[in-house]
PDB file of N, CA and C in Angstrom:
ATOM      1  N   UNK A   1      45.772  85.449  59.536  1.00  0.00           N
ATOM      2  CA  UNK A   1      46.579  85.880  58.404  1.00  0.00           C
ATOM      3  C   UNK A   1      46.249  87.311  58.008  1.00  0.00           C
ATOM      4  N   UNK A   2      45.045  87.886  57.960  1.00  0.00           N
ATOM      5  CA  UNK A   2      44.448  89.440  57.800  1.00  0.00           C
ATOM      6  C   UNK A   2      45.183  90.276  58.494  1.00  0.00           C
ATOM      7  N   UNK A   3      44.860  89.899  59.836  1.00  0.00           N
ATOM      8  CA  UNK A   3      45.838  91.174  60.800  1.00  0.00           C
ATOM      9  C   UNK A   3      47.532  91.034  61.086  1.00  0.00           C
ATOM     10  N   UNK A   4      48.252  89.956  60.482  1.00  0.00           N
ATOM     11  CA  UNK A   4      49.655  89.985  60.107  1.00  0.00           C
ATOM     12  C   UNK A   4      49.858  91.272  58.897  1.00  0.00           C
ATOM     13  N   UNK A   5      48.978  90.269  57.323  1.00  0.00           N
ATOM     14  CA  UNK A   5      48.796  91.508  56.631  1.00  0.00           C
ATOM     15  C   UNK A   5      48.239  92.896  56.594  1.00  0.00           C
ATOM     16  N   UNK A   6      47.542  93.353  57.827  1.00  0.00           N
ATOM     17  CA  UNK A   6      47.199  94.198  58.172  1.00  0.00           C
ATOM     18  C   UNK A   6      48.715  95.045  58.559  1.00  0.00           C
ATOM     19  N   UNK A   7      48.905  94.372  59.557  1.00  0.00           N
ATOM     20  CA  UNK A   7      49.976  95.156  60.076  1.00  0.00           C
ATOM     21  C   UNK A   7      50.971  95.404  59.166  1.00  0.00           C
ATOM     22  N   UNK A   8      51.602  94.232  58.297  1.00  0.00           N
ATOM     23  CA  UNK A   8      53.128  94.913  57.944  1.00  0.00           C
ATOM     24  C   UNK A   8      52.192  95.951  56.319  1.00  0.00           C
ATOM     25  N   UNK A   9      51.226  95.934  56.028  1.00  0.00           N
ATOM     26  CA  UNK A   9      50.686  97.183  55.377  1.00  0.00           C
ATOM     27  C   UNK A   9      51.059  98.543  56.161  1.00  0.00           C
ATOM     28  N   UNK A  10      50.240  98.561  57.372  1.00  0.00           N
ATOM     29  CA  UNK A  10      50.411  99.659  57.937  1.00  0.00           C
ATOM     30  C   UNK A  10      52.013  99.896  58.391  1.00  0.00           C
ATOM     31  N   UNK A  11      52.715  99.150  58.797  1.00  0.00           N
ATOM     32  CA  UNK A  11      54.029  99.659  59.174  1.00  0.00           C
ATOM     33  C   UNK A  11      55.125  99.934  57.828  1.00  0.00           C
ATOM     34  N   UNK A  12      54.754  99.094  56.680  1.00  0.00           N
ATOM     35  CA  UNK A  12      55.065  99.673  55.419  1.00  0.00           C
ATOM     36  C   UNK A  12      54.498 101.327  54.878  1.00  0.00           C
ATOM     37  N   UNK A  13      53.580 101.075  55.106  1.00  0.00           N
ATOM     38  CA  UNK A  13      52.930 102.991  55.082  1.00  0.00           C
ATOM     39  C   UNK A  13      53.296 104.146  56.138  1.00  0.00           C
ATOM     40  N   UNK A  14      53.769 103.745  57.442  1.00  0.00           N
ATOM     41  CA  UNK A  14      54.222 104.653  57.582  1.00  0.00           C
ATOM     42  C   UNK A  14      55.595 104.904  57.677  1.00  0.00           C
ATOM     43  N   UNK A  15      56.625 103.765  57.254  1.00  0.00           N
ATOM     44  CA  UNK A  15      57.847 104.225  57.264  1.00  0.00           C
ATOM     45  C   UNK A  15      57.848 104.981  55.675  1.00  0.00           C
ATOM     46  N   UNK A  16      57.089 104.293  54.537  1.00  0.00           N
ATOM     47  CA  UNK A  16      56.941 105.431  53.313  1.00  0.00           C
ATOM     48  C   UNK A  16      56.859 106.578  53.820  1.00  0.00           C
ATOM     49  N   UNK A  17      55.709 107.155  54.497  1.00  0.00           N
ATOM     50  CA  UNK A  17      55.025 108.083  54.835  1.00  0.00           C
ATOM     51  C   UNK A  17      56.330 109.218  55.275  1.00  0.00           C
ATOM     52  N   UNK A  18      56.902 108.441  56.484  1.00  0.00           N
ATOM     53  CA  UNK A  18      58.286 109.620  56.977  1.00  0.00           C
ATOM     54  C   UNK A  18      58.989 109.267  56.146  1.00  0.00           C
ATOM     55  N   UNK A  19      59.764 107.992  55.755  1.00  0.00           N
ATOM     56  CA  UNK A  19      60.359 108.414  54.325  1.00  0.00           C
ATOM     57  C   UNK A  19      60.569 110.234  53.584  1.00  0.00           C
ATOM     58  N   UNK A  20      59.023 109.989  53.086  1.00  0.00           N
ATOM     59  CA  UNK A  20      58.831 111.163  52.046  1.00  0.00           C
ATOM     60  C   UNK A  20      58.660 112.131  52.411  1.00  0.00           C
ATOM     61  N   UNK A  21      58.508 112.515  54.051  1.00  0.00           N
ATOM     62  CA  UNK A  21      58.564 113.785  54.468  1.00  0.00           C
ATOM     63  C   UNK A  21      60.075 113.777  54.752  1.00  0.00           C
ATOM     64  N   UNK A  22      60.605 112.981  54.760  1.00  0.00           N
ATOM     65  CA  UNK A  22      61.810 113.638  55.334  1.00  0.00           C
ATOM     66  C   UNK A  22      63.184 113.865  53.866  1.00  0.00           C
ATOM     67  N   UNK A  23      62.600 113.524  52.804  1.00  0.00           N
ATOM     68  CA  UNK A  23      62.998 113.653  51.859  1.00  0.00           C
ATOM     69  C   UNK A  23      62.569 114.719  50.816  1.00  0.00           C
ATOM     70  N   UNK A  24      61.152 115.132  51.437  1.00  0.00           N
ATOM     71  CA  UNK A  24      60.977 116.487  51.097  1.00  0.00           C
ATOM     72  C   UNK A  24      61.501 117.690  51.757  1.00  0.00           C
ATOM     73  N   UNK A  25      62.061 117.392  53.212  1.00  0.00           N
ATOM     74  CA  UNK A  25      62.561 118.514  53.835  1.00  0.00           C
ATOM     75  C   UNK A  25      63.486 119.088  53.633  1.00  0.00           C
ATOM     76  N   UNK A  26      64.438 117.510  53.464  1.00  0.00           N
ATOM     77  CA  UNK A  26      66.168 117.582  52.810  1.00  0.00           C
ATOM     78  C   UNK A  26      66.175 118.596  51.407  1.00  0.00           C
ATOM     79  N   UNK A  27      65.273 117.613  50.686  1.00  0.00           N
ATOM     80  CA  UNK A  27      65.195 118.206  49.293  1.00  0.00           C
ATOM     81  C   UNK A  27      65.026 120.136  49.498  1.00  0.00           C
ATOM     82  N   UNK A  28      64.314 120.597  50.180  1.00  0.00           N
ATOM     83  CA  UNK A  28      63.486 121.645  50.510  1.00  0.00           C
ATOM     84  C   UNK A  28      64.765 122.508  51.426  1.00  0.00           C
ATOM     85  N   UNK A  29      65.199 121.787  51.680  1.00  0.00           N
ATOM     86  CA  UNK A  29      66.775 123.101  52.651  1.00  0.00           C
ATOM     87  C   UNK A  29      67.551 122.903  51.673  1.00  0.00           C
ATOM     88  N   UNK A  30      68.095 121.930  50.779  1.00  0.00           N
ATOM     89  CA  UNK A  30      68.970 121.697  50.023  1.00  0.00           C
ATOM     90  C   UNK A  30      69.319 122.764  48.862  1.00  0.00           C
ATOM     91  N   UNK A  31      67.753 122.698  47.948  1.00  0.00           N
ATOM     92  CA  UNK A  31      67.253 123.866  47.212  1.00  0.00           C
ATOM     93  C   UNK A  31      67.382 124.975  47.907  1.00  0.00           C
ATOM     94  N   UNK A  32      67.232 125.977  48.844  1.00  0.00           N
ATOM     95  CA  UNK A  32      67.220 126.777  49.658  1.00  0.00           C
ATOM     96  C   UNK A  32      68.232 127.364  49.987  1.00  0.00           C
ATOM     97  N   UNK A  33      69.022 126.297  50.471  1.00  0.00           N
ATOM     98  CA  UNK A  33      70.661 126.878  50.344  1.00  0.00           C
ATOM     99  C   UNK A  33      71.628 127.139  49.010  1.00  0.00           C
ATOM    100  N   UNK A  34      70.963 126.141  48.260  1.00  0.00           N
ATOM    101  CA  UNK A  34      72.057 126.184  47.115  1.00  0.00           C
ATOM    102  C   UNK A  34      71.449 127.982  46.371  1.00  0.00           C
ATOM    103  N   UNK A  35      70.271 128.240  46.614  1.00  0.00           N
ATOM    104  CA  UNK A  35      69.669 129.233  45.731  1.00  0.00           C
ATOM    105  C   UNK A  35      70.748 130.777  46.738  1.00  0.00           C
ATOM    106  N   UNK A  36      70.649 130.127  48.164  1.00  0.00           N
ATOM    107  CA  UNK A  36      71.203 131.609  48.844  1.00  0.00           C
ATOM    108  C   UNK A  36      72.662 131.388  48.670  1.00  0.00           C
ATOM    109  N   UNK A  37      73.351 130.323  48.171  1.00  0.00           N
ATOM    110  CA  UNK A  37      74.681 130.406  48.016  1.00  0.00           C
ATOM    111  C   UNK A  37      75.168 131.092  46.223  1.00  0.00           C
ATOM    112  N   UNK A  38      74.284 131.070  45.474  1.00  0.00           N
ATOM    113  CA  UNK A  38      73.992 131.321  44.382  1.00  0.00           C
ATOM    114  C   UNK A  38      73.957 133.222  44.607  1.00  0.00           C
ATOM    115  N   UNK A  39      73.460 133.390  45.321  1.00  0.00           N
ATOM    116  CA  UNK A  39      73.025 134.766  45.556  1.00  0.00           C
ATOM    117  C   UNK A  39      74.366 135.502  46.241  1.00  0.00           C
ATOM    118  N   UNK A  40      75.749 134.802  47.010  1.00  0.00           N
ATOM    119  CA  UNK A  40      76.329 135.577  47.076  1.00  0.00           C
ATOM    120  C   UNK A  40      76.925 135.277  48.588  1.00  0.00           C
ATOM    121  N   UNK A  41      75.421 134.463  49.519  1.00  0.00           N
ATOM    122  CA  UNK A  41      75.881 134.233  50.759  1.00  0.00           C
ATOM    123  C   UNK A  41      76.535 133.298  51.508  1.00  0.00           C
ATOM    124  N   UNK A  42      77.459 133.220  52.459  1.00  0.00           N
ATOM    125  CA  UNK A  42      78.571 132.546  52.539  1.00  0.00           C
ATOM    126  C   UNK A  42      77.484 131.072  53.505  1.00  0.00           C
ATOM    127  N   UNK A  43      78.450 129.254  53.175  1.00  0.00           N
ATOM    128  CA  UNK A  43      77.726 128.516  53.696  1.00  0.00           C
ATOM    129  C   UNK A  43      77.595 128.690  55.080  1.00  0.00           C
ATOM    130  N   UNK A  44      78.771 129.194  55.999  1.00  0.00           N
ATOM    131  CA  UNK A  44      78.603 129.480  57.384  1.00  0.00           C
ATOM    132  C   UNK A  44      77.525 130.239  57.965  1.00  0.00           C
ATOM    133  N   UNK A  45      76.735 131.084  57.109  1.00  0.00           N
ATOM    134  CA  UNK A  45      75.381 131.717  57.643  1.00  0.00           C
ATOM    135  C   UNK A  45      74.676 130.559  58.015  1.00  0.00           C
ATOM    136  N   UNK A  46      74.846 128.712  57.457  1.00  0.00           N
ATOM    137  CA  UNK A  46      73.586 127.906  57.853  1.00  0.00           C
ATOM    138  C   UNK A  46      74.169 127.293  59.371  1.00  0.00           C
ATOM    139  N   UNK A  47      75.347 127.116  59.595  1.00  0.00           N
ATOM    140  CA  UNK A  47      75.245 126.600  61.008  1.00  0.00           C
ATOM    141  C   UNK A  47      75.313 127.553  62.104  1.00  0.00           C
ATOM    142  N   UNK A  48      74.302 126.631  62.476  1.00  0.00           N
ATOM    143  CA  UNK A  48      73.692 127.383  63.441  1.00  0.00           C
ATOM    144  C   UNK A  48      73.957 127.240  65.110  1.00  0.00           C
ATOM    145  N   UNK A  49      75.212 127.150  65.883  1.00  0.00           N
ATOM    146  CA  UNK A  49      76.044 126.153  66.786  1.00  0.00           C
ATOM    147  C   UNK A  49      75.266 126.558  68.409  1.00  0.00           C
ATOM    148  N   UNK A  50      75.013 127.872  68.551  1.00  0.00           N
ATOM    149  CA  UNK A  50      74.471 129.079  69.457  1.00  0.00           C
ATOM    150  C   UNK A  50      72.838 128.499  69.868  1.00  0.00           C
ATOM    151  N   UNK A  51      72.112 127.757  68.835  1.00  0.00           N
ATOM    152  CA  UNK A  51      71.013 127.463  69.052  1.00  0.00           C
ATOM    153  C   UNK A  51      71.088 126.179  68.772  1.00  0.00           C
ATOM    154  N   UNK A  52      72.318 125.449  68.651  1.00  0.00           N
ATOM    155  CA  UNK A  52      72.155 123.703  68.977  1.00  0.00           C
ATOM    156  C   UNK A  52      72.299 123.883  70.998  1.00  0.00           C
ATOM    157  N   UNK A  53      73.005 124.759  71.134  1.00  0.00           N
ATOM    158  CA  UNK A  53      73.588 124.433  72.335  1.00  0.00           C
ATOM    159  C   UNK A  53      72.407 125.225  73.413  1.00  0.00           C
ATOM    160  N   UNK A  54      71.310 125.858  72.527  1.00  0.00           N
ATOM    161  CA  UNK A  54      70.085 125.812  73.612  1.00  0.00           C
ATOM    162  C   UNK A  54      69.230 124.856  73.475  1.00  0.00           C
ATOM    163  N   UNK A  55      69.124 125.048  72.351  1.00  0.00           N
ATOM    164  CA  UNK A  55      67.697 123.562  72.059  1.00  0.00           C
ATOM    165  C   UNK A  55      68.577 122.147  73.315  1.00  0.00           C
ATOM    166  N   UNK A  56      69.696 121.761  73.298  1.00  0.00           N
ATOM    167  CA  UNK A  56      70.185 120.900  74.190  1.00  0.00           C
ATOM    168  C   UNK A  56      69.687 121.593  75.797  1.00  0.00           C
ATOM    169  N   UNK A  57      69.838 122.256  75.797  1.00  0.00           N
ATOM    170  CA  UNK A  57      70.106 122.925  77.359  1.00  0.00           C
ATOM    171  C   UNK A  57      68.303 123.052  77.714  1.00  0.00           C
ATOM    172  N   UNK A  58      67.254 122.936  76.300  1.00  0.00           N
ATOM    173  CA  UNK A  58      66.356 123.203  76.891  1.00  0.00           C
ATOM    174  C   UNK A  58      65.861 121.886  77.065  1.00  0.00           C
ATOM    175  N   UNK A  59      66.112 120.815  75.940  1.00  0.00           N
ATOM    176  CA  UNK A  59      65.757 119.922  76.204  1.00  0.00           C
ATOM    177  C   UNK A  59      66.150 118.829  77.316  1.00  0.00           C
ATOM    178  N   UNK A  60      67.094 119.095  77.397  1.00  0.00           N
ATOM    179  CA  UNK A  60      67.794 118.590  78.820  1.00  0.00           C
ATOM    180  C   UNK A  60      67.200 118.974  79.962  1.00  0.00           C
ATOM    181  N   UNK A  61      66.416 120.071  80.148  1.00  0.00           N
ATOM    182  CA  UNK A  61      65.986 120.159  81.103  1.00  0.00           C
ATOM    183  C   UNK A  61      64.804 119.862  81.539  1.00  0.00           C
ATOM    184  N   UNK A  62      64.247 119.716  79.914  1.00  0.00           N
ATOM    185  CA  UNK A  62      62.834 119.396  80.296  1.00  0.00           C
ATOM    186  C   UNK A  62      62.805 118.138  80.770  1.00  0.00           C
ATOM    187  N   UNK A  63      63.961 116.727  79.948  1.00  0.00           N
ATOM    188  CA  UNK A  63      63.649 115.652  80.316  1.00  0.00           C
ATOM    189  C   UNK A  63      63.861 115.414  82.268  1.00  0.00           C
ATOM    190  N   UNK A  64      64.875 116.718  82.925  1.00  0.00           N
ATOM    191  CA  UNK A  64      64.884 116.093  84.153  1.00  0.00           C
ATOM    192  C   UNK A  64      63.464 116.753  85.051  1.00  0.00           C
ATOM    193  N   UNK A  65      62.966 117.548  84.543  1.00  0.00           N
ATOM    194  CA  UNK A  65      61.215 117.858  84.496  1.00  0.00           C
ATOM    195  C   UNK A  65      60.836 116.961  84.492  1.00  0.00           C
ATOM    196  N   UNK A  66      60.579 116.143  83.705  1.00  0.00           N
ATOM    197  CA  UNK A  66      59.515 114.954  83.572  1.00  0.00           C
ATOM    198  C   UNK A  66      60.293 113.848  84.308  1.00  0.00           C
ATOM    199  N   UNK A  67      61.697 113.746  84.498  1.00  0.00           N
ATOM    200  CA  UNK A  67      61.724 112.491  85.777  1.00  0.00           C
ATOM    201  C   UNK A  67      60.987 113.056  86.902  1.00  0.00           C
ATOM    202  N   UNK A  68      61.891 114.624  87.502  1.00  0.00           N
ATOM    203  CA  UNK A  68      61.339 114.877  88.485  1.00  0.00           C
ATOM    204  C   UNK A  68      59.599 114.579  88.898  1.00  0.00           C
ATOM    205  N   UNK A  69      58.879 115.023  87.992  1.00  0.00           N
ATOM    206  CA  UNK A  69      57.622 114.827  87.966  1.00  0.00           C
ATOM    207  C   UNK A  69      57.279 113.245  87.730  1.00  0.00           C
ATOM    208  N   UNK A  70      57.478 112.456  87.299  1.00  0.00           N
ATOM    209  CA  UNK A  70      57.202 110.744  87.467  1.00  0.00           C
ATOM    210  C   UNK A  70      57.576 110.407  89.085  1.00  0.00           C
ATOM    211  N   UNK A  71      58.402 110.822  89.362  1.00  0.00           N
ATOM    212  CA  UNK A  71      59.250 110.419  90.707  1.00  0.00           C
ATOM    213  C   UNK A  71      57.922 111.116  91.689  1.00  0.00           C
ATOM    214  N   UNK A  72      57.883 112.718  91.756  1.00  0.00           N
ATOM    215  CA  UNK A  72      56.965 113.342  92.381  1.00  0.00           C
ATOM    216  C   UNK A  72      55.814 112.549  92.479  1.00  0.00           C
ATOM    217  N   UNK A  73      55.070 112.256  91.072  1.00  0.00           N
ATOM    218  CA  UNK A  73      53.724 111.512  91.037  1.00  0.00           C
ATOM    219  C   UNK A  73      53.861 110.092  91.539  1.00  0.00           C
ATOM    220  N   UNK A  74      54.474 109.763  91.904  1.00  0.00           N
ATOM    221  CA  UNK A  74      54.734 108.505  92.667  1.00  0.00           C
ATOM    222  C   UNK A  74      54.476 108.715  93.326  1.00  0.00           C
ATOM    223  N   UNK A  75      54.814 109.522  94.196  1.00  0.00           N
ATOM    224  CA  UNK A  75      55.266 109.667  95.907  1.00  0.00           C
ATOM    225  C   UNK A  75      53.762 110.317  96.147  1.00  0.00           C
ATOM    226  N   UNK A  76      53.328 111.045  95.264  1.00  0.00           N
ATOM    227  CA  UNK A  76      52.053 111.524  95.556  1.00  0.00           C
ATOM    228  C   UNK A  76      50.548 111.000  95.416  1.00  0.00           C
ATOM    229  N   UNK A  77      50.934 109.867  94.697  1.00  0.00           N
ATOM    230  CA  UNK A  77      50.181 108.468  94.185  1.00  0.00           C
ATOM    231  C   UNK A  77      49.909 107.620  95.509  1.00  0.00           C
ATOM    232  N   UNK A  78      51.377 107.443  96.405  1.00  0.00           N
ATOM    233  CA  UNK A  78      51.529 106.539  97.206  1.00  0.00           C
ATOM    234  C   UNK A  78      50.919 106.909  98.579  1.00  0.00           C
ATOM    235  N   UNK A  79      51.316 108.457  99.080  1.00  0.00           N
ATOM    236  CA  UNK A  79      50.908 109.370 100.041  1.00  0.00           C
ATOM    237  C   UNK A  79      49.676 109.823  99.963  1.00  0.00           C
ATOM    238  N   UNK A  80      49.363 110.465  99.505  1.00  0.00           N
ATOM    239  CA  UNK A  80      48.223 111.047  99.584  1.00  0.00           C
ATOM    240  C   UNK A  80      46.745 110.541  98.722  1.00  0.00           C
ATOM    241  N   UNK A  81      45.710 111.177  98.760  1.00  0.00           N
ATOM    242  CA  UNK A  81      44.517 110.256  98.307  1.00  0.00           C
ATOM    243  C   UNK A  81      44.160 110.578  97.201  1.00  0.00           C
ATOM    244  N   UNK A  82      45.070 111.330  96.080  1.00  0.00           N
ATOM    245  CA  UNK A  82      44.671 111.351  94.678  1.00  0.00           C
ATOM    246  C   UNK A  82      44.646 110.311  93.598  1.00  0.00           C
ATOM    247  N   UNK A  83      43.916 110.068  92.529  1.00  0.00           N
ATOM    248  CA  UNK A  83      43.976 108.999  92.056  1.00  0.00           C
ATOM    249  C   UNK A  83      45.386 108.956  90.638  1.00  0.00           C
ATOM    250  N   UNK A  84      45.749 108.121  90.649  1.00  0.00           N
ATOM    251  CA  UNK A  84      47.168 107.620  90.316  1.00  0.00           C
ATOM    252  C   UNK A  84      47.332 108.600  88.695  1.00  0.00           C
ATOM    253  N   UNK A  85      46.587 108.463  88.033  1.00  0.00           N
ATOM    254  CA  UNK A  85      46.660 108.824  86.490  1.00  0.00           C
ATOM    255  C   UNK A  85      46.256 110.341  86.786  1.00  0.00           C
ATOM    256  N   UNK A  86      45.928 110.934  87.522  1.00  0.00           N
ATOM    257  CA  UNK A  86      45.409 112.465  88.406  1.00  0.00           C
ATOM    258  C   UNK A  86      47.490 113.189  88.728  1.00  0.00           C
ATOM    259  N   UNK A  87      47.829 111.849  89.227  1.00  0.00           N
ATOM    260  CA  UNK A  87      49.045 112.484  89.377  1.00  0.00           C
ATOM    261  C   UNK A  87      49.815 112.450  89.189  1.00  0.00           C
ATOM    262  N   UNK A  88      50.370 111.581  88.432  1.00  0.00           N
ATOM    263  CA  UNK A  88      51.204 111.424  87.127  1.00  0.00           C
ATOM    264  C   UNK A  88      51.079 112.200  86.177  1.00  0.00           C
ATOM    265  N   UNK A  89      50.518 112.846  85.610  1.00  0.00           N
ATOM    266  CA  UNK A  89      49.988 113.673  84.407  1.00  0.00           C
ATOM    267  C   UNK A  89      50.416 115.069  84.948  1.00  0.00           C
ATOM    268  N   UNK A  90      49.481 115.378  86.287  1.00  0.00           N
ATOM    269  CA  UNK A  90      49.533 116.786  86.926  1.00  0.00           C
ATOM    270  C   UNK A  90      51.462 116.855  87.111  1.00  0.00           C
ATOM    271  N   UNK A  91      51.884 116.290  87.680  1.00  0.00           N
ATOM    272  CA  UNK A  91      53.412 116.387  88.291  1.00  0.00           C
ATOM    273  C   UNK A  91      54.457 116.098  87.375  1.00  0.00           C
ATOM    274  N   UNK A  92      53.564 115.632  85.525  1.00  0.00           N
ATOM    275  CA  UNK A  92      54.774 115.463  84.368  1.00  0.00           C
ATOM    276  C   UNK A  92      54.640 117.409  83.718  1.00  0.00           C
ATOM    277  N   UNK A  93      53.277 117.384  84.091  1.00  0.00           N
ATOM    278  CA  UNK A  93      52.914 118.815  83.160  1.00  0.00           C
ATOM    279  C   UNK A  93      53.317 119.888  83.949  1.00  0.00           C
ATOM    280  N   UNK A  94      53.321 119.618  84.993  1.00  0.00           N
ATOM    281  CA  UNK A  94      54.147 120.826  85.968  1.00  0.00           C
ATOM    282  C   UNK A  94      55.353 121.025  86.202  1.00  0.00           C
ATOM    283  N   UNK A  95      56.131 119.966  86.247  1.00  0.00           N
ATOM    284  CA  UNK A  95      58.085 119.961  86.517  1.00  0.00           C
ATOM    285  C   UNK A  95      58.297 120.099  85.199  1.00  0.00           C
ATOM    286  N   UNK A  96      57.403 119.481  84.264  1.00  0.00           N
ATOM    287  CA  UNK A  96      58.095 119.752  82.469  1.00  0.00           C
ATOM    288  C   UNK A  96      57.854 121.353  82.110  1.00  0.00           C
ATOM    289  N   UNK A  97      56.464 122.391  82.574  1.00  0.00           N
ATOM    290  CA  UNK A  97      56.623 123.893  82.600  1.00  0.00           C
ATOM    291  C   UNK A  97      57.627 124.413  83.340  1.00  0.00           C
ATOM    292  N   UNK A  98      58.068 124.280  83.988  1.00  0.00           N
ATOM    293  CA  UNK A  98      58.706 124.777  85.544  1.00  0.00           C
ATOM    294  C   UNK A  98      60.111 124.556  84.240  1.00  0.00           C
ATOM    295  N   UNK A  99      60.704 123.135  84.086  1.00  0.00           N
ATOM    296  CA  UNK A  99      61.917 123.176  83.324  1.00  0.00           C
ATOM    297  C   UNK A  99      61.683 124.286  82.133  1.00  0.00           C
ATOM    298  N   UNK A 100      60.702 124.080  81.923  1.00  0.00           N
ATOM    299  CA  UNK A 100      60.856 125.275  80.372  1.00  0.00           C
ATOM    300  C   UNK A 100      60.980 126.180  80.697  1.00  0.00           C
ATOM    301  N   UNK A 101      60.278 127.288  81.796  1.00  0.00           N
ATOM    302  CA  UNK A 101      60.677 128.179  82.581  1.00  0.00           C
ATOM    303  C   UNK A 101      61.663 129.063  82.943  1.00  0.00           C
ATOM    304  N   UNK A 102      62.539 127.479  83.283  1.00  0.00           N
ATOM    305  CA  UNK A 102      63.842 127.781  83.863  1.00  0.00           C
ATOM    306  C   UNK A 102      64.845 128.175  82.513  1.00  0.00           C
ATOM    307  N   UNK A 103      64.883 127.265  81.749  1.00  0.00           N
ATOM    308  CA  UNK A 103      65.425 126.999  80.363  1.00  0.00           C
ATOM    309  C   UNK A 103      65.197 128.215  79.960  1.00  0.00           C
ATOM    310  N   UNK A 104      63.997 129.233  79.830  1.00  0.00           N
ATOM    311  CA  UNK A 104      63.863 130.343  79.306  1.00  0.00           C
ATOM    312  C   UNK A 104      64.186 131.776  80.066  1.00  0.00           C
ATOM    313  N   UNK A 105      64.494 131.486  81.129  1.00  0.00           N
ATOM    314  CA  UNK A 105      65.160 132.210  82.243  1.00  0.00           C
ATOM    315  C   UNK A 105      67.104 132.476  82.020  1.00  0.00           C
ATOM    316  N   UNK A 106      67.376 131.021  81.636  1.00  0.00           N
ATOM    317  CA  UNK A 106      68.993 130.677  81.418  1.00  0.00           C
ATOM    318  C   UNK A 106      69.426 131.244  80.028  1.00  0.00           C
ATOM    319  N   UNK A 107      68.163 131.216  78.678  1.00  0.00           N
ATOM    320  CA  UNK A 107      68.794 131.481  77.828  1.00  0.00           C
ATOM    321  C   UNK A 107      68.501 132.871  77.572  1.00  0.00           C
ATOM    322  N   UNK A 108      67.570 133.673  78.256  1.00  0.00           N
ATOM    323  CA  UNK A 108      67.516 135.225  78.188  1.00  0.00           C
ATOM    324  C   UNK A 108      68.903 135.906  78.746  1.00  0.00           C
ATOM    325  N   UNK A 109      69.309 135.128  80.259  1.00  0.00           N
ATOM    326  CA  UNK A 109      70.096 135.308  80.906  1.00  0.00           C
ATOM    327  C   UNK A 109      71.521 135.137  80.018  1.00  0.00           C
ATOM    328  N   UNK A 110      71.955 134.182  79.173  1.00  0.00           N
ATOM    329  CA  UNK A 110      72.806 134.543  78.043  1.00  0.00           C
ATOM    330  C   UNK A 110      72.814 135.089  76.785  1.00  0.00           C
ATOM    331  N   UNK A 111      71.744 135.738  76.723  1.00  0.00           N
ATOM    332  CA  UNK A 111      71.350 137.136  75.867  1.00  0.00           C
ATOM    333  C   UNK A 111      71.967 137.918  76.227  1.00  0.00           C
ATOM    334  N   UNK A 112      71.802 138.326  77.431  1.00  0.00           N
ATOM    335  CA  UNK A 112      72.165 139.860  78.057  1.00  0.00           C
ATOM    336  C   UNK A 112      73.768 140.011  78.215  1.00  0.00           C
TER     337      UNK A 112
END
């Protein structure tokens, strides 16, 4: 009976927990905007459409980084004589840089 009540304590504390951060954030842009709309500036300065459509493009790439790299660490798990958690890790942290890389290559490249 302790560690039932254990648990739904803790899973009650932390949905409070994000709860209230995420109701301080709202609260916290909300105030923020209303003060710069107050001041004169138009609401279209807040969307922001140019940097939804990288944050997608970067994150998209990272996730096919980290298949690539699960898939890789397989094959390199299976083949060769490294030990399994050695290459899984090495081949998520390397195809997931390599995507960021690239991602930061594509969006300089639509800078220019």
């Amino acid at each position: 009976m302790d560690e039932i009540l254990r648990d739904c304590i803790v899973s009650l504390m932390a949905i409070l927990a994000i709860s209230g951060i995420l109701y301080v954030f709202l609260m916290t842009r909300h105030r923020e905007r209303m003060a710069l709309m107050e001041r004169g500036l138009s609401p279209d300065e807040f969307s922001n459409k140019k940097n939804i459509f990288r944050a997608t493009l970067r994150y998209g790439l990272l996730g096919v980084g980290i298949a690539i790299g699960l898939l890789l660490g397989n094959f390199v798990d299976r083949h060769f004589d490294v030990p399994r958690n050695a290459a899984f890790i090495s081949m998520i942290f390397f195809f997931g840089g390599i995507s960021l890389i690239v991602s930061f290559l594509i969006d300089r490249k639509l800078n220019d």
